[in-house]
C-alpha atoms as a PDB file:
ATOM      1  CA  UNK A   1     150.124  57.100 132.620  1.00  0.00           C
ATOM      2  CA  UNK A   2     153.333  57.804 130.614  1.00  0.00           C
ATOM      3  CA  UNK A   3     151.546  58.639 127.732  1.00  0.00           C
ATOM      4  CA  UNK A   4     149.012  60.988 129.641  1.00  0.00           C
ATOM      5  CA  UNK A   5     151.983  62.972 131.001  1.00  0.00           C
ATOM      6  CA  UNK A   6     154.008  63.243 127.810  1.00  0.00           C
ATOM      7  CA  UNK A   7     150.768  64.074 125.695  1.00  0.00           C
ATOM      8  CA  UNK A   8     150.030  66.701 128.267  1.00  0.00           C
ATOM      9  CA  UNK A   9     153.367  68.375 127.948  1.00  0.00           C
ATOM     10  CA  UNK A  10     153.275  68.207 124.233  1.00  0.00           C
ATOM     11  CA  UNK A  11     149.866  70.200 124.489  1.00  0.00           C
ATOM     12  CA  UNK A  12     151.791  72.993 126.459  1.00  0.00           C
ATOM     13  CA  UNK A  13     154.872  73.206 124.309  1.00  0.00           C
ATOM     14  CA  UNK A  14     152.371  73.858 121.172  1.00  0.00           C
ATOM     15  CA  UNK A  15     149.879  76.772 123.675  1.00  0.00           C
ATOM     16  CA  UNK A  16     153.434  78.264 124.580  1.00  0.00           C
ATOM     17  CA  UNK A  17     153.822  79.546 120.223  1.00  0.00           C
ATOM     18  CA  UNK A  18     149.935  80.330 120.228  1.00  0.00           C
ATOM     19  CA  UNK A  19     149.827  82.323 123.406  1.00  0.00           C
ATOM     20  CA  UNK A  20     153.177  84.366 122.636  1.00  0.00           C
ATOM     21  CA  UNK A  21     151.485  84.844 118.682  1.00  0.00           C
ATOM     22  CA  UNK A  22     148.633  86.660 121.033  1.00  0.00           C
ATOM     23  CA  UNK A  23     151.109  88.589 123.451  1.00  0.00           C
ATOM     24  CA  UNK A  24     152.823  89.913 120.304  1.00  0.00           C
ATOM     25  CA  UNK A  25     149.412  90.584 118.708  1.00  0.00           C
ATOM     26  CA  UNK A  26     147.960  92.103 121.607  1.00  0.00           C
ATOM     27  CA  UNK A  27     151.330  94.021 121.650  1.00  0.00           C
ATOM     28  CA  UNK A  28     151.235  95.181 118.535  1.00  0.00           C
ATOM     29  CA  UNK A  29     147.180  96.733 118.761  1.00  0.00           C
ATOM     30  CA  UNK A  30     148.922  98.194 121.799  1.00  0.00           C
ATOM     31  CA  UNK A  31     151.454 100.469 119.457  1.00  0.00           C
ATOM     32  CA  UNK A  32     148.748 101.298 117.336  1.00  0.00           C
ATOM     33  CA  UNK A  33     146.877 103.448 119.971  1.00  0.00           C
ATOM     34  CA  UNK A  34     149.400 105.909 120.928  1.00  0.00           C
ATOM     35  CA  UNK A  35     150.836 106.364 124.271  1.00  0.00           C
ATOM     36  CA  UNK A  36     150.068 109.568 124.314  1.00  0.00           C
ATOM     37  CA  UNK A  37     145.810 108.904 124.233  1.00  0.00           C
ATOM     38  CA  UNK A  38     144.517 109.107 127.226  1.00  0.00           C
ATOM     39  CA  UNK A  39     143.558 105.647 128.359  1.00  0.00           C
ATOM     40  CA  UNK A  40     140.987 106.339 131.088  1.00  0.00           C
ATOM     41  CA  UNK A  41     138.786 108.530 128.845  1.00  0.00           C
ATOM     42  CA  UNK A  42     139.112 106.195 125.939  1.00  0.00           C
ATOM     43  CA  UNK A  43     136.981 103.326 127.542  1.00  0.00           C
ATOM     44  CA  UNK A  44     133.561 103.773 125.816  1.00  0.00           C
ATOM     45  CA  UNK A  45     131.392 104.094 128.923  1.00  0.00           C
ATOM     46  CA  UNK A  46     133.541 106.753 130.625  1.00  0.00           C
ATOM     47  CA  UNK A  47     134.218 108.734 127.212  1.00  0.00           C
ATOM     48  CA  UNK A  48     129.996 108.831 126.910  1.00  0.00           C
ATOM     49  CA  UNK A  49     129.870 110.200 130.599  1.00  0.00           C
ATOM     50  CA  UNK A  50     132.419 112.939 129.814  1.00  0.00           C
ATOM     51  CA  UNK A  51     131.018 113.788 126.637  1.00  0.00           C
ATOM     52  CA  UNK A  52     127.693 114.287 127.920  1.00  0.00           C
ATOM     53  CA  UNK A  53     128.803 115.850 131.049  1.00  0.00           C
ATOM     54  CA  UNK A  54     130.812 118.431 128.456  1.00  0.00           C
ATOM     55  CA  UNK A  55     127.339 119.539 126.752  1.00  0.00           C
ATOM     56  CA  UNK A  56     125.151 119.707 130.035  1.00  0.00           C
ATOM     57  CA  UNK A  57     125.719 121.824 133.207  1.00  0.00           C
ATOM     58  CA  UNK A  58     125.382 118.724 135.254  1.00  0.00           C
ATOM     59  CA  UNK A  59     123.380 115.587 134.932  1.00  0.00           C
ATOM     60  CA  UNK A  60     122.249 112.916 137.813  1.00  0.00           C
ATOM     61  CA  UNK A  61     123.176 109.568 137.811  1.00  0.00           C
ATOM     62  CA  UNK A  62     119.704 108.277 136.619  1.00  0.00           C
ATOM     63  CA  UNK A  63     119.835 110.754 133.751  1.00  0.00           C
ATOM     64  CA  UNK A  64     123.352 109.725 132.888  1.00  0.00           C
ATOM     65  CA  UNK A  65     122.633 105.666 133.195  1.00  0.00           C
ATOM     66  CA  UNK A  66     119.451 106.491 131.038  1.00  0.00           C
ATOM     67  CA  UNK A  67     121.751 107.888 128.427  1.00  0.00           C
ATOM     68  CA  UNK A  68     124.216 105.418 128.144  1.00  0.00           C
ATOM     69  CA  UNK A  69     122.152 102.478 128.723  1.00  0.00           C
ATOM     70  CA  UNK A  70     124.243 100.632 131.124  1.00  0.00           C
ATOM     71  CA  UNK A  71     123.864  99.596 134.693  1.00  0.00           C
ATOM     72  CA  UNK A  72     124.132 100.951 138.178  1.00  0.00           C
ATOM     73  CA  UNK A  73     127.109  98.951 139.168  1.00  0.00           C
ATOM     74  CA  UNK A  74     128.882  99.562 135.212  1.00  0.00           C
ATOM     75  CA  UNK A  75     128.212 103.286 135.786  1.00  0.00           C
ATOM     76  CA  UNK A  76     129.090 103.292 139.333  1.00  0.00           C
ATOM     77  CA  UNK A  77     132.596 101.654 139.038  1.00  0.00           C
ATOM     78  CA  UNK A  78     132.968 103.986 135.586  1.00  0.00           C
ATOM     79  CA  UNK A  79     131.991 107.557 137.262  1.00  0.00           C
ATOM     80  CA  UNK A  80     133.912 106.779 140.477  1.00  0.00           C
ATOM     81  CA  UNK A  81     137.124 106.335 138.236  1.00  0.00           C
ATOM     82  CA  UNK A  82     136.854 109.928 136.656  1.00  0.00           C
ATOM     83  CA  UNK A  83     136.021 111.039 140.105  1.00  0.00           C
ATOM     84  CA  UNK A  84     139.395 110.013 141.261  1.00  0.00           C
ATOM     85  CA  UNK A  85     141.447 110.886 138.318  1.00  0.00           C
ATOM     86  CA  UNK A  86     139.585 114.388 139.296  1.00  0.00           C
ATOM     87  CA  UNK A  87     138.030 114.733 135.832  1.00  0.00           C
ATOM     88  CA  UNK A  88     134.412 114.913 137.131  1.00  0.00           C
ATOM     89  CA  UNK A  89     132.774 115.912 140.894  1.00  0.00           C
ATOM     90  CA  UNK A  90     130.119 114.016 141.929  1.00  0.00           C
ATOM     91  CA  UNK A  91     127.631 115.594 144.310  1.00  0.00           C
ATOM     92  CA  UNK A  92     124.875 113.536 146.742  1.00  0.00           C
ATOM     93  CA  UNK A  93     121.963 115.257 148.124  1.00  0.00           C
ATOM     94  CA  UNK A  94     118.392 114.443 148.617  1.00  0.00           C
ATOM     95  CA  UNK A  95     115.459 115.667 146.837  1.00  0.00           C
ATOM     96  CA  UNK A  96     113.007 114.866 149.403  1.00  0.00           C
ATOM     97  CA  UNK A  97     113.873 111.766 151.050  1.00  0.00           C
ATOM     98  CA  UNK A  98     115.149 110.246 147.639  1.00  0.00           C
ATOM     99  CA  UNK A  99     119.409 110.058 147.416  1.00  0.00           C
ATOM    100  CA  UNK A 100     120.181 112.562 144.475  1.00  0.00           C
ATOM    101  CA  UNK A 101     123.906 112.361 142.568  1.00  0.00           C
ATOM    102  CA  UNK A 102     124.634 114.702 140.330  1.00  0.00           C
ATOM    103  CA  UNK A 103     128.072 114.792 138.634  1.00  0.00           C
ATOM    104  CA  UNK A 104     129.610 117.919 136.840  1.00  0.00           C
ATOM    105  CA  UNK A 105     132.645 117.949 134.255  1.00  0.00           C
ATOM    106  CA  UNK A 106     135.583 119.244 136.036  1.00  0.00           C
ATOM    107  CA  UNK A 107     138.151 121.907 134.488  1.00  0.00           C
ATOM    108  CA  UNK A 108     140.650 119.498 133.998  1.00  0.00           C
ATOM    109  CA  UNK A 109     137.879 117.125 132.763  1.00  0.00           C
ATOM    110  CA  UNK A 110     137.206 119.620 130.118  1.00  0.00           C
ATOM    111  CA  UNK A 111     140.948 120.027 129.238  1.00  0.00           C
ATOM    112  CA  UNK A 112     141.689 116.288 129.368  1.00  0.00           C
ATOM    113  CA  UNK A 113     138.656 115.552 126.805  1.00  0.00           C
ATOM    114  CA  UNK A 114     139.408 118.450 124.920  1.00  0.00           C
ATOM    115  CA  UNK A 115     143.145 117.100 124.844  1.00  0.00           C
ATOM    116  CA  UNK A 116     141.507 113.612 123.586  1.00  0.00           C
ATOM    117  CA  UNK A 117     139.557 114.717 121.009  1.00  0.00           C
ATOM    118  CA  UNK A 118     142.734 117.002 119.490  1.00  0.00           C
ATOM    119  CA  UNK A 119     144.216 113.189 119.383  1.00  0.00           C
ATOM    120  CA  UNK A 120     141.606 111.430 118.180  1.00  0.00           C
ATOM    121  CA  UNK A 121     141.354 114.023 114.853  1.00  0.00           C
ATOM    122  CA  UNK A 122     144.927 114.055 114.252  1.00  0.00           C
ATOM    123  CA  UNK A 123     144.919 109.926 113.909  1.00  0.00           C
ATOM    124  CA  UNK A 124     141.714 110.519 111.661  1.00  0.00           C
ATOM    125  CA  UNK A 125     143.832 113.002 109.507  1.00  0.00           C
ATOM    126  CA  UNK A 126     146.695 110.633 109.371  1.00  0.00           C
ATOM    127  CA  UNK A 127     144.653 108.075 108.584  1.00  0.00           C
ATOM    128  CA  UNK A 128     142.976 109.859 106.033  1.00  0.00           C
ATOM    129  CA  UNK A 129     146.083 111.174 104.160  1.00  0.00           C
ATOM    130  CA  UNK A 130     147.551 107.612 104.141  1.00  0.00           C
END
């Protein structure tokens, strides 16, 4: 029983150099995206709903799951997070008796992707020139 216990301490002393190699890792991919990008707009899903949403009027929540090929719930959780950060409005009505959501790009939305994309091309550039 000893033995168990020592071995099993042993196998957390050599995780403890592994998991801070990872933390320092994970760290350092960390630095490489700037502070300054905007993190909720980087995720891919979210960045597809506020691109499209930037090059339509509006667009419902079938057309917008249809576009980005995800899933209810993925765009659900996705569009309610832009909703709060006020970067898109989301409106529910009913065509008929069917439930109809239709989201819109927001001013700051539009100012907040535009900001993004400024970022994203002046990392390309300095990528580029490198």
């Amino acid at each position: 029983m000893v033995t168990s216990m020592a071995r099993s301490s042993t196998i957390r002393q050599e995780r403890l150099p592994r998991e801070e190699t990872l933390s320092a890792a994970q760290d350092q991919k960390r630095e490489a995206v700037s502070p300054d990008l905007d993190r909720l707009i980087h995720e891919r899903i979210r960045l597809g709903i506020v691109s499209a949403l930037a090059v339509n009027r509006s667009l419902t929540f079938n057309e917008l799951k249809a576009l980005l090929k995800t899933s209810d719930g993925n765009l659900s959780v996705h569009a309610r997070k832009l909703e709060e950060a006020d970067y898109i409005l989301c409106t529910k009505s009913f065509d008929g008796r069917l439930p109809k959501t239709e989201y819109r790009l927001t001013a700051g939305g539009r100012r907040a992707l535009e900001k993004y994309l400024n970022h994203m091309e002046a990392l390309i550039r300095a990528t580029r020139e490198r």
